[in-house]
C-alpha atoms as a PDB file:
ATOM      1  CA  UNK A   1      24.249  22.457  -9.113  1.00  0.00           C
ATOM      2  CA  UNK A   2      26.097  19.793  -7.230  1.00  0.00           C
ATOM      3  CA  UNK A   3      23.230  19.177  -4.905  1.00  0.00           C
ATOM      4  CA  UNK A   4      21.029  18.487  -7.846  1.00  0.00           C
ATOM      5  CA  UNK A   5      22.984  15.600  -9.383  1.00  0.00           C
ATOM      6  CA  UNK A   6      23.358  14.587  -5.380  1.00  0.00           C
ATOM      7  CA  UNK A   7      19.877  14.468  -5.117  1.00  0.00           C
ATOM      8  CA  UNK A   8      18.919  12.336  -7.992  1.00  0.00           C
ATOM      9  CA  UNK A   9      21.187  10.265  -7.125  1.00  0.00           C
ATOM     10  CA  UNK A  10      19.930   6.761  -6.469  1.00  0.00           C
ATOM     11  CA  UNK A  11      20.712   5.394  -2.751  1.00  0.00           C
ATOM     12  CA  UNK A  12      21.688   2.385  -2.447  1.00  0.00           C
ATOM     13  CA  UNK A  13      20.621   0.437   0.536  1.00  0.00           C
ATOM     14  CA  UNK A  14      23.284  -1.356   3.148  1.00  0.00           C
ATOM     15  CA  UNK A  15      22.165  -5.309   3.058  1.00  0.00           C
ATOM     16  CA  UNK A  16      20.004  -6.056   5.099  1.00  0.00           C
ATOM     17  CA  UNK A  17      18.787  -2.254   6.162  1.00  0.00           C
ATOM     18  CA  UNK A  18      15.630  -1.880   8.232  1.00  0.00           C
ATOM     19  CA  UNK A  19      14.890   2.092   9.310  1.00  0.00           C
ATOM     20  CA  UNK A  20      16.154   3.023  12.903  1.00  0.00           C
ATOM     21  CA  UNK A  21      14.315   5.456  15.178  1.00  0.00           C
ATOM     22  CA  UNK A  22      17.749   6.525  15.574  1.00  0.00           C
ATOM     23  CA  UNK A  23      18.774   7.879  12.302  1.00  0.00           C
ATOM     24  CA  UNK A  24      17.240  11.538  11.095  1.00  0.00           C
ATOM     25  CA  UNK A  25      13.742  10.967  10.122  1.00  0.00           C
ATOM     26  CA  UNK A  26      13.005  10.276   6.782  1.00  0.00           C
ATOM     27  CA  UNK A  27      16.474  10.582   5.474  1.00  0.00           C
ATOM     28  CA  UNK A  28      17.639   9.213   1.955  1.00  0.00           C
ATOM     29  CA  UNK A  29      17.886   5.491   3.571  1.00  0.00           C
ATOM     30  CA  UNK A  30      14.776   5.284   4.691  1.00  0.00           C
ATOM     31  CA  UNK A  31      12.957   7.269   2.009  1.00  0.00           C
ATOM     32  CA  UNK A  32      14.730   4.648  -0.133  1.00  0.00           C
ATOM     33  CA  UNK A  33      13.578   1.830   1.895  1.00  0.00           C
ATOM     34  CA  UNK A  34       9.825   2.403   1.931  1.00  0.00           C
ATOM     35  CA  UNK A  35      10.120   3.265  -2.030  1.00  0.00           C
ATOM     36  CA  UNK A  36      11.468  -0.553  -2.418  1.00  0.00           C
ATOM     37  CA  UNK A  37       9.095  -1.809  -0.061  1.00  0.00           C
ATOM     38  CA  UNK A  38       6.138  -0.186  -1.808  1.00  0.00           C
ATOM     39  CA  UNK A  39       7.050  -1.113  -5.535  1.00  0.00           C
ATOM     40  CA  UNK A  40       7.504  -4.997  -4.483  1.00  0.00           C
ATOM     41  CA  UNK A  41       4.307  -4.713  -2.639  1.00  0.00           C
ATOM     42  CA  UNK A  42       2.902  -3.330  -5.915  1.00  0.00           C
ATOM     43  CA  UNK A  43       5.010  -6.111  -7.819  1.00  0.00           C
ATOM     44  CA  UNK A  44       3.095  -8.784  -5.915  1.00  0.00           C
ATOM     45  CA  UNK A  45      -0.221  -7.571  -6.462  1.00  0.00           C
ATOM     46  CA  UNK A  46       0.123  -7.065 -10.015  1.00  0.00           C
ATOM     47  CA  UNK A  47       0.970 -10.902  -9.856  1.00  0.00           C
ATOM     48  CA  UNK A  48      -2.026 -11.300  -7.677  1.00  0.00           C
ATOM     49  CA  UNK A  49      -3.888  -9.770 -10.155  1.00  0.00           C
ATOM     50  CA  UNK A  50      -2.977 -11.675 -13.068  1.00  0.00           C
ATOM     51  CA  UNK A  51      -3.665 -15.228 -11.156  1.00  0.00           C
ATOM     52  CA  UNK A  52      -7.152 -13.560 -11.023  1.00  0.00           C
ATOM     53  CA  UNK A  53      -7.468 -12.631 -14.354  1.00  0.00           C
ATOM     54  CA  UNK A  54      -6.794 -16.078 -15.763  1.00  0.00           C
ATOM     55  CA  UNK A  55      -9.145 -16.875 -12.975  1.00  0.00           C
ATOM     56  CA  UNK A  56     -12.066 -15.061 -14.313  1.00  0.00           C
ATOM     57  CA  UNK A  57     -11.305 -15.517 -18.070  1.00  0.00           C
ATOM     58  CA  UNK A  58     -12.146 -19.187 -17.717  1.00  0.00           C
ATOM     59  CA  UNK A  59     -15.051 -20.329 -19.230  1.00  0.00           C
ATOM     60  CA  UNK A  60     -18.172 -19.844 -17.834  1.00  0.00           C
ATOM     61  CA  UNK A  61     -19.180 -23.052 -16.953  1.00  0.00           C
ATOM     62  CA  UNK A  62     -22.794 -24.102 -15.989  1.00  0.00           C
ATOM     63  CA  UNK A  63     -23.247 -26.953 -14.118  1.00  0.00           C
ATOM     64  CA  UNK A  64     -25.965 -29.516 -13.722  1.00  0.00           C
ATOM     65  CA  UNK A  65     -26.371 -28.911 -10.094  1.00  0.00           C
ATOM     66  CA  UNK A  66     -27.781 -24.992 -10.001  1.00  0.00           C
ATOM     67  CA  UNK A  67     -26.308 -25.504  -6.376  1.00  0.00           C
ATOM     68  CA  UNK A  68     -22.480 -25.786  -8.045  1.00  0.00           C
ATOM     69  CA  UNK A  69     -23.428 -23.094 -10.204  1.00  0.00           C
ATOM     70  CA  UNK A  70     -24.663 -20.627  -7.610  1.00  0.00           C
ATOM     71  CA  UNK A  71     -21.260 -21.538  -5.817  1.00  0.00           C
ATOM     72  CA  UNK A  72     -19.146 -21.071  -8.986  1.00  0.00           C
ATOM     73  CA  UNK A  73     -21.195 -17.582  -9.787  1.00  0.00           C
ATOM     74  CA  UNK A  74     -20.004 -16.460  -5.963  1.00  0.00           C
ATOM     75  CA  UNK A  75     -16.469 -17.532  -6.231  1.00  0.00           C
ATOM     76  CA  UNK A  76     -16.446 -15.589  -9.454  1.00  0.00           C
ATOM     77  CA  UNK A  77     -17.891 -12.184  -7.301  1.00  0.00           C
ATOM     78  CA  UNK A  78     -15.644 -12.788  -4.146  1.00  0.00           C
ATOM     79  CA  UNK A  79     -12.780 -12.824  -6.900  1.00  0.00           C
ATOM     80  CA  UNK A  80     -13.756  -9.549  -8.651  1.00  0.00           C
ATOM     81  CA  UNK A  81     -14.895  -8.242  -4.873  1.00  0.00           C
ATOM     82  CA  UNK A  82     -10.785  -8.889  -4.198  1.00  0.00           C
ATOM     83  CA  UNK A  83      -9.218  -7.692  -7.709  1.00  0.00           C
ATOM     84  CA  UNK A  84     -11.369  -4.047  -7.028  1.00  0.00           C
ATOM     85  CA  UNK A  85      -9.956  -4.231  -3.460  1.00  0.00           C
ATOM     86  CA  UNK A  86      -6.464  -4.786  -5.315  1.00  0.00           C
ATOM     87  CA  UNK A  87      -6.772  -2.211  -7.592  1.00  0.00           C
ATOM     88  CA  UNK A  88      -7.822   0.732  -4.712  1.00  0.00           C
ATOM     89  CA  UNK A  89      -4.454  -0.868  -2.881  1.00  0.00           C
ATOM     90  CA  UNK A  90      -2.608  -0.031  -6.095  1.00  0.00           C
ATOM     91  CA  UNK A  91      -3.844   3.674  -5.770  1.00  0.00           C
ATOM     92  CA  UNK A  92      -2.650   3.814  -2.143  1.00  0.00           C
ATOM     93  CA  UNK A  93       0.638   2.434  -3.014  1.00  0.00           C
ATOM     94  CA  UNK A  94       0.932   4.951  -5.712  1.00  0.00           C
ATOM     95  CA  UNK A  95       0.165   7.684  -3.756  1.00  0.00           C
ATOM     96  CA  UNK A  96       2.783   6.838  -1.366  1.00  0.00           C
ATOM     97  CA  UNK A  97       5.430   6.904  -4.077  1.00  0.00           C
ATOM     98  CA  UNK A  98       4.571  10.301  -5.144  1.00  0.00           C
ATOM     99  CA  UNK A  99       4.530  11.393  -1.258  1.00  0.00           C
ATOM    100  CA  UNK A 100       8.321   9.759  -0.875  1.00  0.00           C
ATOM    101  CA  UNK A 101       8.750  11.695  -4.371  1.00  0.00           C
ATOM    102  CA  UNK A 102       7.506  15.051  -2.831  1.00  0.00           C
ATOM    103  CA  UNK A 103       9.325  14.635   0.465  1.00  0.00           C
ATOM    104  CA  UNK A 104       6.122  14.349   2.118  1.00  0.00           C
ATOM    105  CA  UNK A 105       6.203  10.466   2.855  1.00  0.00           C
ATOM    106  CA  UNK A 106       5.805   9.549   6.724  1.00  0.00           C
ATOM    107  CA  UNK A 107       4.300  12.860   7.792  1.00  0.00           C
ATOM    108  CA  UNK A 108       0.829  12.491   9.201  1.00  0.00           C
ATOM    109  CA  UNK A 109      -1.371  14.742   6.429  1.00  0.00           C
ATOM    110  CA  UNK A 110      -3.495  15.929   9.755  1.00  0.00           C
ATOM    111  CA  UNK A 111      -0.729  16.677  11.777  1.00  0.00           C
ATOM    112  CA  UNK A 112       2.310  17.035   9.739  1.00  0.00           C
ATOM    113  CA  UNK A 113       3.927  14.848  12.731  1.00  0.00           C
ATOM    114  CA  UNK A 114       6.232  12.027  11.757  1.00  0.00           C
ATOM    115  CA  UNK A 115       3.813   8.686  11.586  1.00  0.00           C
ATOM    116  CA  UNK A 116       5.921   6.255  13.917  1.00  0.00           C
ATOM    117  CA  UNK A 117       8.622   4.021  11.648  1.00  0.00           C
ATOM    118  CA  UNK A 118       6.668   0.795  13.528  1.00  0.00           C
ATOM    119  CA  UNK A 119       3.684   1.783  11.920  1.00  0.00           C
ATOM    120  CA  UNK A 120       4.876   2.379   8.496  1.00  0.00           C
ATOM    121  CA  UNK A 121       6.433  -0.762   8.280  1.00  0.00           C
ATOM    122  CA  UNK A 122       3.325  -2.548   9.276  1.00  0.00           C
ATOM    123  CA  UNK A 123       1.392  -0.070   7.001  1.00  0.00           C
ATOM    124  CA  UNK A 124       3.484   1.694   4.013  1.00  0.00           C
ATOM    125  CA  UNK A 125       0.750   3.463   2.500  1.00  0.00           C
ATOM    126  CA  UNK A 126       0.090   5.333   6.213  1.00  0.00           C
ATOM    127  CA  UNK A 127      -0.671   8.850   5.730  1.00  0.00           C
ATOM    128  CA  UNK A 128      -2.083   9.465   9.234  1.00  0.00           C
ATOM    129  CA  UNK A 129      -0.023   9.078  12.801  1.00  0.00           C
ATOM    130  CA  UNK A 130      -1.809   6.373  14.394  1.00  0.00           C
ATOM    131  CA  UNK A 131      -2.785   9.203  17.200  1.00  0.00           C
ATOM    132  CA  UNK A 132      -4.801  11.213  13.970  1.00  0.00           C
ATOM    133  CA  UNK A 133      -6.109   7.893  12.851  1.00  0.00           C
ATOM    134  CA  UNK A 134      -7.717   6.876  16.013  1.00  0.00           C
ATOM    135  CA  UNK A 135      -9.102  10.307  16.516  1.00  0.00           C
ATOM    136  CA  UNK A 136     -10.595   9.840  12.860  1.00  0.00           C
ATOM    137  CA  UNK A 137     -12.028   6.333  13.172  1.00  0.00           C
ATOM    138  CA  UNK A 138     -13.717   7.318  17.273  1.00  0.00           C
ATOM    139  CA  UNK A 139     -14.976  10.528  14.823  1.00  0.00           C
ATOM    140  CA  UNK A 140     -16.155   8.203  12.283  1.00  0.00           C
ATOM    141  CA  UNK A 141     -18.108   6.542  15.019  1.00  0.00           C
ATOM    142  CA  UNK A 142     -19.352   8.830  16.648  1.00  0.00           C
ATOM    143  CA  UNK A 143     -21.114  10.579  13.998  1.00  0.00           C
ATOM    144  CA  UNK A 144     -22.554   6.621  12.931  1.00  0.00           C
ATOM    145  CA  UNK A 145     -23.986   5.886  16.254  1.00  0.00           C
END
């Protein structure tokens, strides 16, 4: 029963903590880490998201010049182009927190190999070693050419 309460325990992070190839892989710390990384990555999007909101709710304005129009109609498209590219991030980013929830977080899904710390800092939301991603994307290639 004690190692229930010690698991739901929250960790608290040393200051200034980055992960270290030479701890145990994916321990508390760094499963801790990523989950802080992720939800202020998902923080600043949301904030994203709500400049572009009050972005699109402006007025539709027409303009004189159907040039200025045509360019204010494509701002408006690159802008909802971004917030849909947002909102798929937010999925990834939420998927990652349930992986760190179901101690799966860092393992390639391929592989079950640990994804290298270097490349989950650079990409969080990682669920392929880089190895099983390259393989992928030459696959991906391959079967487009």
């Amino acid at each position: 029963m004690a190692a229930n309460k010690k698991a739901k325990k929250p960790v608290k992070l040393p200051k200034g903590y980055v992960p270290s190839e030479d701890e145990k892989f994916m321990n508390a710390k760094q499963q801790e880490y990523f989950r802080q990384k992720l939800l202020a990555w998902k923080a600043e999007i949301f904030e994203q998201n709500k400049d572009t909101v009050a972005y699109l709710q402006q007025e539709n304005v027409t303009y004189p010049d159907p040039a200025d129009t045509a360019a204010a109609n494509a701002d408006r498209q690159l802008e909802l182009r971004t917030r849909d590219r947002l909102r798929k991030l937010i999925n990834q980013i939420e998927k990652a927190l349930r992986r760190i929830d179901e101690g799966t977080y860092g393992y390639c899904q391929e592989t079950g190999d640990p994804i290298r710390l270097k490349r989950l800092e650079v990409r969080p939301t990682a669920k392929l070693s880089l190895e099983a991603q390259e393989m992928h994307e030459r696959g991906e290639r391959t079967r487009a050419g």
